[in-house]
C-alpha atoms as a PDB file:
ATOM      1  CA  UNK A   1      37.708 176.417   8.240  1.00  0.00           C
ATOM      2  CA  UNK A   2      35.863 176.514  11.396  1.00  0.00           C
ATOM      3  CA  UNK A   3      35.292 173.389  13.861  1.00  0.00           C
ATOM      4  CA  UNK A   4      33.658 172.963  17.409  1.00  0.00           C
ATOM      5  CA  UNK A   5      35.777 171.430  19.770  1.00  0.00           C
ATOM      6  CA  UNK A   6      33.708 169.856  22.955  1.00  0.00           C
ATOM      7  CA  UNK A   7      34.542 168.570  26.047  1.00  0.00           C
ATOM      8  CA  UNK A   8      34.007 167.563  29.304  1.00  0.00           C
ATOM      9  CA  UNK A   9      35.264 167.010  33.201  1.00  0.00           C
ATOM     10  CA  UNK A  10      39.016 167.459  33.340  1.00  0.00           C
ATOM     11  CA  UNK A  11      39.543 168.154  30.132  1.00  0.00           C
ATOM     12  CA  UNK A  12      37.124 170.875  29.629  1.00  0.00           C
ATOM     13  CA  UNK A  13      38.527 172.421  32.770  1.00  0.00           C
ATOM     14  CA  UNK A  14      42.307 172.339  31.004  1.00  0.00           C
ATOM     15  CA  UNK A  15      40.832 174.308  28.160  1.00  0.00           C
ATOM     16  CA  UNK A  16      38.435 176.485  29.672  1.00  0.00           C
ATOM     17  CA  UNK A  17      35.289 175.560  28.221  1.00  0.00           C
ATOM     18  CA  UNK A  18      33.001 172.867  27.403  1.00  0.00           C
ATOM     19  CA  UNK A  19      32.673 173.978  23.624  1.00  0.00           C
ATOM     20  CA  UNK A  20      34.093 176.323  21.698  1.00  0.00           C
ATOM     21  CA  UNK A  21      34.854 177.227  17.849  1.00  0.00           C
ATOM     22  CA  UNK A  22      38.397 176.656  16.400  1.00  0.00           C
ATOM     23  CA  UNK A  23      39.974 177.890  13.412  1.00  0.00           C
ATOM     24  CA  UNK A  24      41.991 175.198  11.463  1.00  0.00           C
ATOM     25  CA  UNK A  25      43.196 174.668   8.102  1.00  0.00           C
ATOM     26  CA  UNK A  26      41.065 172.712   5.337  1.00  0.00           C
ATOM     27  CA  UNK A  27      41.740 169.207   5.596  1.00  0.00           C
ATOM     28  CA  UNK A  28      43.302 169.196   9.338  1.00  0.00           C
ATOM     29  CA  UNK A  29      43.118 165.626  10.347  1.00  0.00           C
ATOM     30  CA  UNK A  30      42.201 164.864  13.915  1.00  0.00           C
ATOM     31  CA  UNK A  31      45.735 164.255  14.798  1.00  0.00           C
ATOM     32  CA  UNK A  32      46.324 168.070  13.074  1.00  0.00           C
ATOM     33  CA  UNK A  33      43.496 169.618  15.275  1.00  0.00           C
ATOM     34  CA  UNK A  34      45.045 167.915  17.960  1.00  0.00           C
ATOM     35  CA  UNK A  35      48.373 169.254  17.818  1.00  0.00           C
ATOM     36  CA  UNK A  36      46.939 172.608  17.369  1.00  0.00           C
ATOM     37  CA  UNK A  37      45.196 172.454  20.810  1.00  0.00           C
ATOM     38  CA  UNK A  38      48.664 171.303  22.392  1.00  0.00           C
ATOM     39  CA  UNK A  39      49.965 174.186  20.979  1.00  0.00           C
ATOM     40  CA  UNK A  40      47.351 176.679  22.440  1.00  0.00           C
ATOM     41  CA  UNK A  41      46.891 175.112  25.910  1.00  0.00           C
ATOM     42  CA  UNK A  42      50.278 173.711  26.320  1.00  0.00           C
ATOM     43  CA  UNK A  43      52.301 171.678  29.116  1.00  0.00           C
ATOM     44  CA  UNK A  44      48.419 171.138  31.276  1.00  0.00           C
ATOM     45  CA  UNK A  45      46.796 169.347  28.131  1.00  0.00           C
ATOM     46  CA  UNK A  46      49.508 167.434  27.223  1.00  0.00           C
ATOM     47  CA  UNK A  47      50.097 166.239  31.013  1.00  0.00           C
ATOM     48  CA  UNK A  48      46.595 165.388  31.219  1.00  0.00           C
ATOM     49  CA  UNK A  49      45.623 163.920  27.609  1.00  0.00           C
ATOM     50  CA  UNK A  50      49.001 162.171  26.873  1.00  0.00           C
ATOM     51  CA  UNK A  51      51.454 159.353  28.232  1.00  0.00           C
ATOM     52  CA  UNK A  52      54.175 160.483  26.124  1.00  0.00           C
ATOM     53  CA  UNK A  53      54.529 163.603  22.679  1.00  0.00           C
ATOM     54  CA  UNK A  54      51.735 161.826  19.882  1.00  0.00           C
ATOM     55  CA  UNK A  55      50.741 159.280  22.710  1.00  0.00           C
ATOM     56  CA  UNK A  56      47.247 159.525  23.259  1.00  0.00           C
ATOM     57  CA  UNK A  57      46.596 158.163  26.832  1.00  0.00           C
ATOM     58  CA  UNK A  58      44.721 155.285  26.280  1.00  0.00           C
ATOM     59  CA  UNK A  59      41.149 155.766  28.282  1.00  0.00           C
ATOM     60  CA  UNK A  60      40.532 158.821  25.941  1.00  0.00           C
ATOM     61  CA  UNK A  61      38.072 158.771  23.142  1.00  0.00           C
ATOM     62  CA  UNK A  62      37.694 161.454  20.474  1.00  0.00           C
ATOM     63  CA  UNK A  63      34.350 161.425  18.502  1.00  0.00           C
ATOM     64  CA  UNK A  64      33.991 163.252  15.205  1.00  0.00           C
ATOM     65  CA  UNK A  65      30.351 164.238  14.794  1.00  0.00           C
ATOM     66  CA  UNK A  66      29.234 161.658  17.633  1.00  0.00           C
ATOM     67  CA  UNK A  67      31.336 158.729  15.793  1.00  0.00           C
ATOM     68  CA  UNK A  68      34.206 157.469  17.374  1.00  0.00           C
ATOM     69  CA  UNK A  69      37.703 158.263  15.437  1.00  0.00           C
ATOM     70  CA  UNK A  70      38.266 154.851  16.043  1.00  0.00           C
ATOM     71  CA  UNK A  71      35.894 153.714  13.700  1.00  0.00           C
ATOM     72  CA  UNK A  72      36.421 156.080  11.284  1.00  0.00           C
ATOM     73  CA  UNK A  73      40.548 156.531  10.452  1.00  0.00           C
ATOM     74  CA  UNK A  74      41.919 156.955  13.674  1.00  0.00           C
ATOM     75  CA  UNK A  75      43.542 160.225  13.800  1.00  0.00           C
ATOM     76  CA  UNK A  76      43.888 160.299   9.938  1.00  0.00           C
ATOM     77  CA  UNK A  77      40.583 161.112   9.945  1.00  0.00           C
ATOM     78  CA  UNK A  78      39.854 164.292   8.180  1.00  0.00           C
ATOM     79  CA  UNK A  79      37.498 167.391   9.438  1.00  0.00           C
ATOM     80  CA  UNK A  80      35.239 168.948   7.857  1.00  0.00           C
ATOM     81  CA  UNK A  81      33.689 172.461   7.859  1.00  0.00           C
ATOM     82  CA  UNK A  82      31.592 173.025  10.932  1.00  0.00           C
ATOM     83  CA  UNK A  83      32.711 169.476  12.230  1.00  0.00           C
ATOM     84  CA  UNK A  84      32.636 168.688  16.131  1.00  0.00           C
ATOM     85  CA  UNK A  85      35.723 166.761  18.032  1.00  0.00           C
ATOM     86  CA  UNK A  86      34.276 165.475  21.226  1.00  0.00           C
ATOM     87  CA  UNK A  87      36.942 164.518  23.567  1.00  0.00           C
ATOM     88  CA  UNK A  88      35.745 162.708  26.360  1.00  0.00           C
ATOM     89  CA  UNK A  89      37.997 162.025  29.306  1.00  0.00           C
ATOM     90  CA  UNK A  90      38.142 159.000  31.994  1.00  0.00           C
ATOM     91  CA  UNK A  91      35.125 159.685  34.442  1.00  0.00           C
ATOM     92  CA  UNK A  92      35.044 158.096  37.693  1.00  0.00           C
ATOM     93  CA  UNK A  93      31.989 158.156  40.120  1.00  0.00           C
ATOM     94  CA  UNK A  94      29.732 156.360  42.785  1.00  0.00           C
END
C-alpha cells in the first residue's frame, strides 16, 4: 500500500524532502513504517530521530492523519492506504 510521509526542518533535510509517497506493506504499524525509513536513510536519521535502536528521542511527535500517535496506539498504530505520518522535529527560534 501506498502512504505519504511528511516532514519538516531537520528532519525533512535528512530525507530529502518535505513529503513524499512510500510503499509499505498492508497493515505496517507506525513503528513498521518507521523502521523502513531507518532502513532507507540510514546512520543520519537514526542519529538525528533516536537516543538509542527503537528509542524515539523524546521531543519528536509523529501524527497519523493530523492525530498524534500518542493518542491513538503509540507506534502500534496501524496505517492505512493513502495514510500520512507527519514527523515533526524539535524547532527552536526567536
Amino acid at each position: 500500500m501506498r502512504i505519504v510521509i511528511a516532514s519538516f526542518a531537520t528532519v525533512k533535510a535528512v530525507l530529502g524532502a518535505r513529503s513524499f509517497d512510500l510503499d509499505v506493506p498492508d497493515h505496517s504499524t507506525v513503528r513498521d513504517v518507521m523502521a523502513i525509513l531507518l532502513d532507507r536513510f540510514g546512520k543520519p536519521l537514526a542519529d538525528e530521530m533516536y537516543d538509542s535502536p527503537g528509542c524515539l528521542k523524546e521531543n519528536y511527535l509523529l501524527m497519523v492523519n493530523g492525530q498524534t500517535v500518542r493518542f491513538l496506539n503509540g507506534m502500534e498504530t496501524v496505517m492505512g492506504e493513502g495514510d500520512e505520518l507527519l514527523i515533526f522535529s524539535p524547532v527552536c527560534g526567536g
